[in-house]
Protein backbone atom coordinates (compact mmCIF):
# COMPACT_ATOMS: atom_id res chain seq x y z
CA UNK A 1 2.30 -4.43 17.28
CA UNK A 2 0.14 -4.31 20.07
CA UNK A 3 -3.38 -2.68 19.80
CA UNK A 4 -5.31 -1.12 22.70
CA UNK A 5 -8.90 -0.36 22.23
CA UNK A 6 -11.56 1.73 23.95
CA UNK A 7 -14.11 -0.74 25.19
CA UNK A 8 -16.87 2.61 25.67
CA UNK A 9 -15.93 4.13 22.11
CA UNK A 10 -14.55 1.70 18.94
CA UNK A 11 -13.06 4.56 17.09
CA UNK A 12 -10.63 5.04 19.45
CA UNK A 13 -8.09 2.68 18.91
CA UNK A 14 -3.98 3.17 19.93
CA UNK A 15 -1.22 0.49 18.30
CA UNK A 16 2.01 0.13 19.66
CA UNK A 17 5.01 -0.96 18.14
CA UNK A 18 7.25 -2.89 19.27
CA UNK A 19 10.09 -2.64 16.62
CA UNK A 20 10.37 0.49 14.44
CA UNK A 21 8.67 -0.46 11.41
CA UNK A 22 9.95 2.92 9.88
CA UNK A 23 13.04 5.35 11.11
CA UNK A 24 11.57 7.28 14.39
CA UNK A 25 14.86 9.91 14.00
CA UNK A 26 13.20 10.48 10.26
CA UNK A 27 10.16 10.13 11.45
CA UNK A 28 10.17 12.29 14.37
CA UNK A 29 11.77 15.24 12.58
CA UNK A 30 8.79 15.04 10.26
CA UNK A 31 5.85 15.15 12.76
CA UNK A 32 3.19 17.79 13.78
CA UNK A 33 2.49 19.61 16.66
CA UNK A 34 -1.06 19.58 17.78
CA UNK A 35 -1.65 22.19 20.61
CA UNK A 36 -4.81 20.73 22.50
CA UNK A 37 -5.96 22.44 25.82
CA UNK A 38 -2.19 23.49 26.68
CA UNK A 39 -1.28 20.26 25.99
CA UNK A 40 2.08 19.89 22.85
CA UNK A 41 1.22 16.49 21.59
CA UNK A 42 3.06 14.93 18.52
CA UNK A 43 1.57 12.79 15.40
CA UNK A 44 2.85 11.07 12.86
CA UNK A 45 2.76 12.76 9.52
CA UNK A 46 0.53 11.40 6.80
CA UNK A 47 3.42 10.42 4.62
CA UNK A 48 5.13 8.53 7.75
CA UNK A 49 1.07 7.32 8.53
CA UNK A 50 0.90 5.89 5.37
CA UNK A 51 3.66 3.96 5.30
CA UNK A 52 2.86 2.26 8.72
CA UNK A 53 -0.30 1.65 7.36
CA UNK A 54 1.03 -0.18 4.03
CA UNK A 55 3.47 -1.98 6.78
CA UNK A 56 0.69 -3.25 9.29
CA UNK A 57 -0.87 -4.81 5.99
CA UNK A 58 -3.82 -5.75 8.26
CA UNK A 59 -7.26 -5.67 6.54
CA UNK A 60 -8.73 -2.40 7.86
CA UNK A 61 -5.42 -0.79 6.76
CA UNK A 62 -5.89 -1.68 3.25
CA UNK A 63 -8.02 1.16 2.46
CA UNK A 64 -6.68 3.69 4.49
CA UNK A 65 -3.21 4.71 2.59
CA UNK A 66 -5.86 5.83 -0.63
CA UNK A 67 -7.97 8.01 2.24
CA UNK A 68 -5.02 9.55 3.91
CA UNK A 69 -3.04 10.44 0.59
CA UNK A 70 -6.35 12.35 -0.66
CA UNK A 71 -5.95 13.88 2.50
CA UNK A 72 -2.65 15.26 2.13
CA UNK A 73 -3.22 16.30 -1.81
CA UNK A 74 -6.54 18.35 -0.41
CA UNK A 75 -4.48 19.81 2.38
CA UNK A 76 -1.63 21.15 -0.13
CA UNK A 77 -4.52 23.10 -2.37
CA UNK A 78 -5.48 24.92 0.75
């Protein structure tokens, strides 16, 4: 995995994989479409987030599966 970071702004942070860590086919059937100025641009899902996160097993990942899963329970109440 490669990372790329914004040197002006920390929180903006972009990793790259180099080998699927999960199945994109799956994966990519699963995502969301964000509409953002005219712009279609695709995310993950949380589910599919969550498991890359448990996979990267890197330190400021450790904490974020229990974040994002509160996330999605929250988001099915609505």
């Amino acid at each position: 995995m490669i990372t790329l970071d914004n040197a002006k702004h920390s929180d903006e942070t972009i990793d790259i994989f180099l080998k699927n860590p999960i199945d994109f086919d799956n994966a990519f059937k699963r995502r969301k479409i964000l509409l953002l100025k005219g712009i279609k641009l695709s995310l993950i899902s949380l589910d599919d987030l969550v498991s890359l996160k448990k996979k990267a097993a890197r330190a400021q990942d450790k904490s974020d599966p229990a974040i994002l899963k509160m996330i999605a329970y929250r988001r099915q109440k609505e």
